[in-house]
Structure formats: structure tokens, C-alpha cells
Protein backbone atom coordinates (compact mmCIF):
# COMPACT_ATOMS: atom_id res chain seq x y z
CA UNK A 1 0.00 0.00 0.00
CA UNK A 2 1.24 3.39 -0.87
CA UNK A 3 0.16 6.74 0.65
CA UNK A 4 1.31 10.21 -0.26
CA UNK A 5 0.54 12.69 2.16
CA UNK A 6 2.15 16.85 2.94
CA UNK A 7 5.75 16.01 2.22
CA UNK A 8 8.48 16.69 4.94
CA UNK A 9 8.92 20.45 5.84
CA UNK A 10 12.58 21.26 4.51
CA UNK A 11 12.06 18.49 1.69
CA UNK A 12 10.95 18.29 -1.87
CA UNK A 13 10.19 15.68 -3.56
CA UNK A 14 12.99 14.71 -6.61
CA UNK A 15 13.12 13.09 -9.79
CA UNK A 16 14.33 10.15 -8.16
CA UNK A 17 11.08 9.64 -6.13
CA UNK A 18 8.97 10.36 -9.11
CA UNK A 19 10.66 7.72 -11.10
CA UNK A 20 10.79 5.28 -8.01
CA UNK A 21 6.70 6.01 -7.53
CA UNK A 22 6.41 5.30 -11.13
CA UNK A 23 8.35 2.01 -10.88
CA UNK A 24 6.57 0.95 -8.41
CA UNK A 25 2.64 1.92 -10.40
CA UNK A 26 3.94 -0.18 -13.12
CA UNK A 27 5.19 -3.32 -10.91
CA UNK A 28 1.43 -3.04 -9.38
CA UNK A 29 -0.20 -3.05 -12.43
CA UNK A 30 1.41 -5.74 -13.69
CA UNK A 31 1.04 -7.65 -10.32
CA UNK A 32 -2.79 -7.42 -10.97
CA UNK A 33 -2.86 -8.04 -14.73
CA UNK A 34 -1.23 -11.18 -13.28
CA UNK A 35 -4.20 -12.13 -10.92
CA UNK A 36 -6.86 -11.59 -13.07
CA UNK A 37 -5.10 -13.51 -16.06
CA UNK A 38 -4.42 -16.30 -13.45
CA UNK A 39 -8.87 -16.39 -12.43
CA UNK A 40 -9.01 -16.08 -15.90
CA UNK A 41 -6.72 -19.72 -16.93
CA UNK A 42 -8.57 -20.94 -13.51
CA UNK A 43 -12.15 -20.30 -14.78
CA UNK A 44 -11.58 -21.42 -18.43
CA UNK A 45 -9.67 -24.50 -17.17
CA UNK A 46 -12.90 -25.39 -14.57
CA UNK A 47 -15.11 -25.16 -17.75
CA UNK A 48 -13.16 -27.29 -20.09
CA UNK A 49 -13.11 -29.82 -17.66
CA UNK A 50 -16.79 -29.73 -17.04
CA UNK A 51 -17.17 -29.76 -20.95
CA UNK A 52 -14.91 -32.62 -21.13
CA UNK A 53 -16.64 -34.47 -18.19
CA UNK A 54 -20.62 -33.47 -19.32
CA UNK A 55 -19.41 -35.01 -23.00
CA UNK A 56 -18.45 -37.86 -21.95
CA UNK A 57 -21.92 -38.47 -20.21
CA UNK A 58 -23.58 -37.43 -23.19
CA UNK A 59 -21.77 -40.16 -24.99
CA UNK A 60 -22.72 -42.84 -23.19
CA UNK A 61 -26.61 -41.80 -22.80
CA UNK A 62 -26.47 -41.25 -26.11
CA UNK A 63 -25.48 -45.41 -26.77
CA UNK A 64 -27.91 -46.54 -23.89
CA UNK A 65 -30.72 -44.31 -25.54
CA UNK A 66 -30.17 -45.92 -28.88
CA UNK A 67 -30.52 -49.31 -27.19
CA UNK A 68 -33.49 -48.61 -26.18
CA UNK A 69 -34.56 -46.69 -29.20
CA UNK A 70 -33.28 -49.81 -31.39
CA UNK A 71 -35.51 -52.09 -28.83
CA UNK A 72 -39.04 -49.73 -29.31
CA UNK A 73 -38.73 -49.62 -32.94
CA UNK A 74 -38.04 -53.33 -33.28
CA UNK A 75 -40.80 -54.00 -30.89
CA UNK A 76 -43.42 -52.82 -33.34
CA UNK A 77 -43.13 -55.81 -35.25
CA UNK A 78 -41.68 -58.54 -32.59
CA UNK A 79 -43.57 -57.77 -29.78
CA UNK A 80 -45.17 -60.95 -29.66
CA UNK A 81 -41.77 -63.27 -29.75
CA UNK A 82 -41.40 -64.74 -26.59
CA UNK A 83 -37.15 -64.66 -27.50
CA UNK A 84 -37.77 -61.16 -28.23
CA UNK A 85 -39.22 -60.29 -25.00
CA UNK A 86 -36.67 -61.73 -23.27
CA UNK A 87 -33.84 -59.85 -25.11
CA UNK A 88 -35.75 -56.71 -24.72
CA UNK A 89 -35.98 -56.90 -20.98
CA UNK A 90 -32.32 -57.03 -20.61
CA UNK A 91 -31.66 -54.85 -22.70
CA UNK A 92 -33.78 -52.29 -20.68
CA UNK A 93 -32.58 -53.60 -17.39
CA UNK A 94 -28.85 -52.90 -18.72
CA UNK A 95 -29.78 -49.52 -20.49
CA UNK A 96 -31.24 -48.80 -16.33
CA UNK A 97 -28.22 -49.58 -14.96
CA UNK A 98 -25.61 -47.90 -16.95
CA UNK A 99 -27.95 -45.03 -16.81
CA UNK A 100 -27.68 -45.33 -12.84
CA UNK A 101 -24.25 -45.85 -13.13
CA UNK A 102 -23.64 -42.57 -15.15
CA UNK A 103 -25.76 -40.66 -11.91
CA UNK A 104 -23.30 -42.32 -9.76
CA UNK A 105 -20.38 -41.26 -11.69
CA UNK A 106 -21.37 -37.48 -11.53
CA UNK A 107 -21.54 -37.89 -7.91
CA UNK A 108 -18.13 -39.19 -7.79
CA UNK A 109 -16.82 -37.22 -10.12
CA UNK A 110 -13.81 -35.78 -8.00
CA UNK A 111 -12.83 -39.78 -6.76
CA UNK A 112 -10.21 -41.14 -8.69
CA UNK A 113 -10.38 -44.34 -11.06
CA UNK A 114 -8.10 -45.93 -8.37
CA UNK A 115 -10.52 -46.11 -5.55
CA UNK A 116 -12.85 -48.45 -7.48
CA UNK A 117 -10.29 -50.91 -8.71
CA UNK A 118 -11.08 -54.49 -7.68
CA UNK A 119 -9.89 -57.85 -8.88
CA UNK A 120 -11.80 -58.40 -12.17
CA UNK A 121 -12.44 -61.84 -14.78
CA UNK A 122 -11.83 -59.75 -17.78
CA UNK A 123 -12.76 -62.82 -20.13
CA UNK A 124 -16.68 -62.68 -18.30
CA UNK A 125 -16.05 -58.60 -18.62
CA UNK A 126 -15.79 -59.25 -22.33
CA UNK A 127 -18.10 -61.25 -23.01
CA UNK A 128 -20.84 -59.49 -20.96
CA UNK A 129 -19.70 -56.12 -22.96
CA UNK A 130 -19.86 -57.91 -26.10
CA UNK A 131 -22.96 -59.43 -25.54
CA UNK A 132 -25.07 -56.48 -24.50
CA UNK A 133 -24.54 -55.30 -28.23
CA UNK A 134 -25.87 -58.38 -29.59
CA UNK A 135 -29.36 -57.41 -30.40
CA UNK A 136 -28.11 -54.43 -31.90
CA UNK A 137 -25.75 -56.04 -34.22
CA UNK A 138 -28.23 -58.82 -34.88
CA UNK A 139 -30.27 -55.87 -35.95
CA UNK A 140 -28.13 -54.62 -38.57
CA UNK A 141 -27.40 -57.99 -39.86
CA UNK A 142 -23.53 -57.64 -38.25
CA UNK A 143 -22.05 -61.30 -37.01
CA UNK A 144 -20.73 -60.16 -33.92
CA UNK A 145 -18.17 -62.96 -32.63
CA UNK A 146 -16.32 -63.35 -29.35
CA UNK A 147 -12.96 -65.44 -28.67
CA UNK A 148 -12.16 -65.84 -25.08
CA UNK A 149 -8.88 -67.90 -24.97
CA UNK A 150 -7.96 -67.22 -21.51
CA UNK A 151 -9.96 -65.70 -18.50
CA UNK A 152 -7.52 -63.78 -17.20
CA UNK A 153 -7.60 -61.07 -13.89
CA UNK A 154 -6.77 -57.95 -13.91
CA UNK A 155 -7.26 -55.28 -10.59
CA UNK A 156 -9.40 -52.29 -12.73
CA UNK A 157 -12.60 -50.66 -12.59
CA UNK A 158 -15.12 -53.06 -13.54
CA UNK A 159 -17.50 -50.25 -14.76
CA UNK A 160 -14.63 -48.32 -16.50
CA UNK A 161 -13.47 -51.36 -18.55
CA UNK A 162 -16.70 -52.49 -19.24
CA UNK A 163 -17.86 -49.00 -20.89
CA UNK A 164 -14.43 -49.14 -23.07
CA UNK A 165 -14.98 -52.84 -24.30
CA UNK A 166 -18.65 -51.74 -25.06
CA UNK A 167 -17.84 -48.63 -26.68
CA UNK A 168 -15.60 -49.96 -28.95
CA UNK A 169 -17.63 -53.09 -29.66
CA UNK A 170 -20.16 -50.53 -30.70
CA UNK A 171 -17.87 -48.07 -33.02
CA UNK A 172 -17.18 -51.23 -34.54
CA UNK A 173 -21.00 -52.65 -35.28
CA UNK A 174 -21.64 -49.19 -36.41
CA UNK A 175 -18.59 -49.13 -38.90
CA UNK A 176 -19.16 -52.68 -40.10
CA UNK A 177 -21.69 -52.87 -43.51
CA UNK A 178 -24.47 -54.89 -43.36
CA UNK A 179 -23.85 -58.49 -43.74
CA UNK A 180 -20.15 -57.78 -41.96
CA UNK A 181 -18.30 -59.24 -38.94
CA UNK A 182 -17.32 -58.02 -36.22
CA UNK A 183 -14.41 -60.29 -34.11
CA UNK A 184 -13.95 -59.51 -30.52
CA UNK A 185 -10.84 -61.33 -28.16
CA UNK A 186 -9.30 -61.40 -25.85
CA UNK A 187 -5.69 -63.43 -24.57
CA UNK A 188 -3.77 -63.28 -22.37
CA UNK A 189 0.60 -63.05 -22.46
CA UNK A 190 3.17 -64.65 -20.69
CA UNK A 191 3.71 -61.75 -18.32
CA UNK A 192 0.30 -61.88 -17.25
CA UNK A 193 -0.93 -58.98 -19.39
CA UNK A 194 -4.18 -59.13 -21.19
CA UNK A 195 -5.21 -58.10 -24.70
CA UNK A 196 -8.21 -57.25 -25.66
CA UNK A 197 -8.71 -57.15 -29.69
CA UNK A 198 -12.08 -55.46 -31.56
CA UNK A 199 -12.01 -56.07 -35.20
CA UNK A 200 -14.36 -54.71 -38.18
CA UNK A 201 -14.89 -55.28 -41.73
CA UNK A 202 -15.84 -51.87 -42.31
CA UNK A 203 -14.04 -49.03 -44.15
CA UNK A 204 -11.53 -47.86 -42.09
CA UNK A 205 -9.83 -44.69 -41.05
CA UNK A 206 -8.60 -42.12 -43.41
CA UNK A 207 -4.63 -42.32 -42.60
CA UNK A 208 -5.10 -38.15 -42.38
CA UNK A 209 -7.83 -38.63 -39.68
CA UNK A 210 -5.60 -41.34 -37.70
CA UNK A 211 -2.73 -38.86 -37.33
CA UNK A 212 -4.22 -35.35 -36.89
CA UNK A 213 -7.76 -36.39 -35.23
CA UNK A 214 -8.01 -39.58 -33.77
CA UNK A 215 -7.97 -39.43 -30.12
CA UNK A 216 -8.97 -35.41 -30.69
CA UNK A 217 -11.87 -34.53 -29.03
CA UNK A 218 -15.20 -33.32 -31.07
CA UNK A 219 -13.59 -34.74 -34.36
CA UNK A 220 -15.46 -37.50 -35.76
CA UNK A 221 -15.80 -39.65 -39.13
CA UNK A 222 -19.19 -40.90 -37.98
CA UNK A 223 -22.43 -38.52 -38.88
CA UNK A 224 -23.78 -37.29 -35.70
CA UNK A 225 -20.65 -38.46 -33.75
CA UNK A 226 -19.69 -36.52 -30.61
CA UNK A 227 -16.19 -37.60 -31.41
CA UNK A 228 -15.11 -38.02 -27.61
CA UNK A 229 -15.81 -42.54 -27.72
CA UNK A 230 -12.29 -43.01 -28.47
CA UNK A 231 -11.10 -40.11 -26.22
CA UNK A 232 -12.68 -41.32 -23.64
CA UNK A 233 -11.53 -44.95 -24.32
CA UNK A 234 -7.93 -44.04 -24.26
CA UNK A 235 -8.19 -41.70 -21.09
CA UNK A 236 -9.86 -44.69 -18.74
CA UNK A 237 -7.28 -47.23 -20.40
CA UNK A 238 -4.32 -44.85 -19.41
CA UNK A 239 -5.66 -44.40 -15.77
CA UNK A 240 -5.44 -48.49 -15.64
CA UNK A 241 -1.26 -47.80 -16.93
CA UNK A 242 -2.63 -49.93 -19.77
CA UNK A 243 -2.30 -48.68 -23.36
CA UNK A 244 -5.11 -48.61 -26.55
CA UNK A 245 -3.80 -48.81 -29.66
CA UNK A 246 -5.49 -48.52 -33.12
CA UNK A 247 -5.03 -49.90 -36.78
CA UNK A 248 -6.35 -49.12 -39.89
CA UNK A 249 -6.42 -49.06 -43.67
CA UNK A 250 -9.25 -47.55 -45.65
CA UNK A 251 -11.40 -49.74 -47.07
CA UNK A 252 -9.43 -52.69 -44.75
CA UNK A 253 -11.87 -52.06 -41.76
CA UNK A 254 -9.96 -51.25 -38.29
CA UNK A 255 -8.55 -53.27 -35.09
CA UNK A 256 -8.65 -51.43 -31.96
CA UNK A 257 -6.70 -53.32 -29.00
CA UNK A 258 -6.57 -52.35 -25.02
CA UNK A 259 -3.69 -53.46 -23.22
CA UNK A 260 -4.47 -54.01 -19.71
CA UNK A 261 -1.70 -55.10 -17.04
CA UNK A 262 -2.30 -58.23 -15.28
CA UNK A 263 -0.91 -59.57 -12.09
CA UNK A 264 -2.42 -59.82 -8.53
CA UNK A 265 -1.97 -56.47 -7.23
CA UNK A 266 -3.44 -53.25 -7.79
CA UNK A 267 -0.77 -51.35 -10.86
CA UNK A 268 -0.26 -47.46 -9.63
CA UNK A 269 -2.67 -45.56 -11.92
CA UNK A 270 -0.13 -44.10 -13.88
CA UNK A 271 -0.73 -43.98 -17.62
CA UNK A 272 1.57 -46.59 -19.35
CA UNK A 273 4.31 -45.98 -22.00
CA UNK A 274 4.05 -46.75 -25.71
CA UNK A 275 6.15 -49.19 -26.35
């Protein structure tokens, strides 16, 4: 704080002390330039992480909407099939849950990944993941397969893995063309690691779009595409220190593959390095 009052009797105030007073405006104004740039970064940062956060909600009730949008428009003309029915009501009582799930998660949205990991069957992850999306694929005439070679264990967040396997499960059924295949396995390596392989039939990535956009958020090759599935993908997979890697060639269809680390303990949560 700075206060000029009636100067000294005797004194007079010199060049020097104008220059110092000036030295010192300047220092203050930049000192508070400073602080309101800082609430500035502070405030922009807070909403692009509640964008990032509110778009990855809207992803997933965007899928479990279209499950059940897929399930009332089918039911029009297969609402007398006993098989029907029963595919139907699990496909509701899944599109409930994950909807619940997503309340949770906005709840918890300061807890870390961490905190929820528990030991996990990722073989009986997989194929519940891959199985939800049956109907839908059955729908579009995709033959969705699933390999399980080994049912290894993992210590992740059951409801974190499960949302990648079924998201990408899903960008695949949507990429493959009717009458395609979609191949879904998983291994697992002598070290214990586990692999976890989605492949389609469809057309592929543009090689442009797999090394400016892929894992870029709102960029998307699918119409209507929020462009975050992937994004999203990659950022749960690197709080598990596991790794997602993707493969393409137009008109070749795509393999997407999750690298999880296996073992009996809990890893540290630190994303893994490409390799």
C-alpha cells in the first residue's frame, strides 16, 4: 500500500522519487494483470473440464438411448416373440443400470479411477460387454463374434473397462456394412498382461484422420458423432497404466486393442508408455 501525504517540511520531492513512484505503479499493475489472467486460466480450465466431463456423459446416454430406441422400434413388429421379450428386458434392465451408473459417476466425479479398482475376470467382462450389443448387431445384420482364450484377472474398474470394451464393440458394429463381422478377443501373455482385440470389416480410417484427429476430441468420421468414444476410451485405459492402440487401412476395416496389465496387485494408476 502506498500513501502520499504533505511532504516533509525542509524536503521536496525529486526526480528520483517520481521515477521510483512510477516504478513501483507499473510493478502493481502488472502484479494485478497477473491475478486476473491467473482467475481467468482458472475459470476457463474449470469449464473445459466440465465440458470434457458433461461429454463424456452425453456419450454414453447417447449409446444406452439408442438401445433402447433400437428395442421400441423393433418391438413394433416382434412384440409378440417370446425370445424377443426376453432380449428386450435385458436390454432395458442394462440400459437402467448404466444409466444409474452414469448418476453415480457425476456424484463421484472428483474420486479417482483408483478407488474403485477391484480384482476383475476380464474374459466374463468381455463377453458381458460384447454381448449387450448383440441385439443391436443382430439388428443390422452384423455377425458379432467373441474369442475368449484365456480368462484372465486384472485389478481395474469393472464399470470403467466395461464402458471401453462396449464402446468400442459398438464403433465397430456401427462401422461394419451390413452383412459384416465383427471379431472380438481377448488373450492373455506370458507376463500376465491381457489383450483385448475389436475387429471390423468396415471401411476404415482415413490415414489423415488417424494422425491429426483420432484421439482429438469433437472430431469425428461418424455422422452425428460426438467424437469423444475413443477419447474417452484411451483416457480410462491410461488411468489403468494400460495402453489402446489402433489400426487401420481404408477400405481394410480397423482393429482397436486395449492393453491391460495383469498380475495380482493393484498397478499405480499411472498412464503406461508406448512401447
Amino acid at each position: 500500500a502506498i500513501a502520499l501525504g504533505e511532504k516533509y517540511p525542509g524536503s521536496s520531492y525529486t526526480e528520483e522519487d517520481r521515477n521510483f513512484i512510477e516504478t513501483i505503479a507499473v510493478q502493481t499493475t502488472a502484479a494485478l494483470e497477473s491475478l486476473f489472467m491467473e482467475e481467468r486460466i482458472r475459470e476457463s480450465s474449470q469449464m473445459e473440464a466440465f465440458t470434457r466431463f458433461a461429454s463424456f456423459i452425453i456419450h454414453d446416454l447417447k449409446n444406452a438411448v439408442g438401445m433402447l430406441s433400437l428395442t421400441a422400434e423393433n418391438a413394433k413388429e416382434n412384440i409378440g416373440n417370446v425370445e424377443f421379450q426376453r432380449d428386450a428386458i435385458g436390454t432395458i434392465d442394462r440400459s437402467v443400470q448404466k444409466i444409474r451408473q452414469l448418476i453415480e459417476s457425476l456424484k463421484a466425479f472428483e474420486e479417482s479411477v483408483s478407488k474403485s479398482k477391484i480384482e476383475t475376470d476380464i474374459g466374463a467382462l468381455v463377453e458381458r460387454a460384447a454381448g449387450s450389443l448383440k441385439q443391436i448387431a443382430d439388428a443390422r445384420g452384423i455377425a458379432l463374434q467373441c474369442d475368449i482364450g484365456s480368462n484372465g484377472k486384472a485389478f481395474v474398474d469393472p464399470n470403467a473397462i466395461h464402458r471401453v470394451v462396449e464402446n468400442i464393440v459398438l464403433n465397430a458394429v456401427e462401422a461394419a456394412p451390413e452383412g459384416g463381422r465383427v471379431s472380438v478377443r481377448m488373450e492373455t501373455r506370458d507376463d500376465g498382461g491381457i489383450v483385448i482385440a475389436v475387429e471390423d470389416d468396415g471401411a476404415g480410417f482415413d490415414p489423415d484422420y488417424m494422425r491429426r484427429s483420432l484421439f482429438s476430441p469433437f472430431q469425428s468420421t461418424k455422422k452425428g458423432g460426438l467424437g469423444i468414444g475413443l477419447m474417452l476410451c484411451k483416457t480410462i485405459v491410461d488411468s489403468h497404466s494400460g495402453r489402446l492402440h489402433v489400426e487401420s487401412e481404408p477400405g481394410a476395416g480397423a482393429t482397436v486393442t486395449v492393453h491391460l496389465p495383469g498380475g495380482g496387485r493393484p498397478d499405480s494408476g499411472k498412464p503406461g508408455k508406448e512401447r
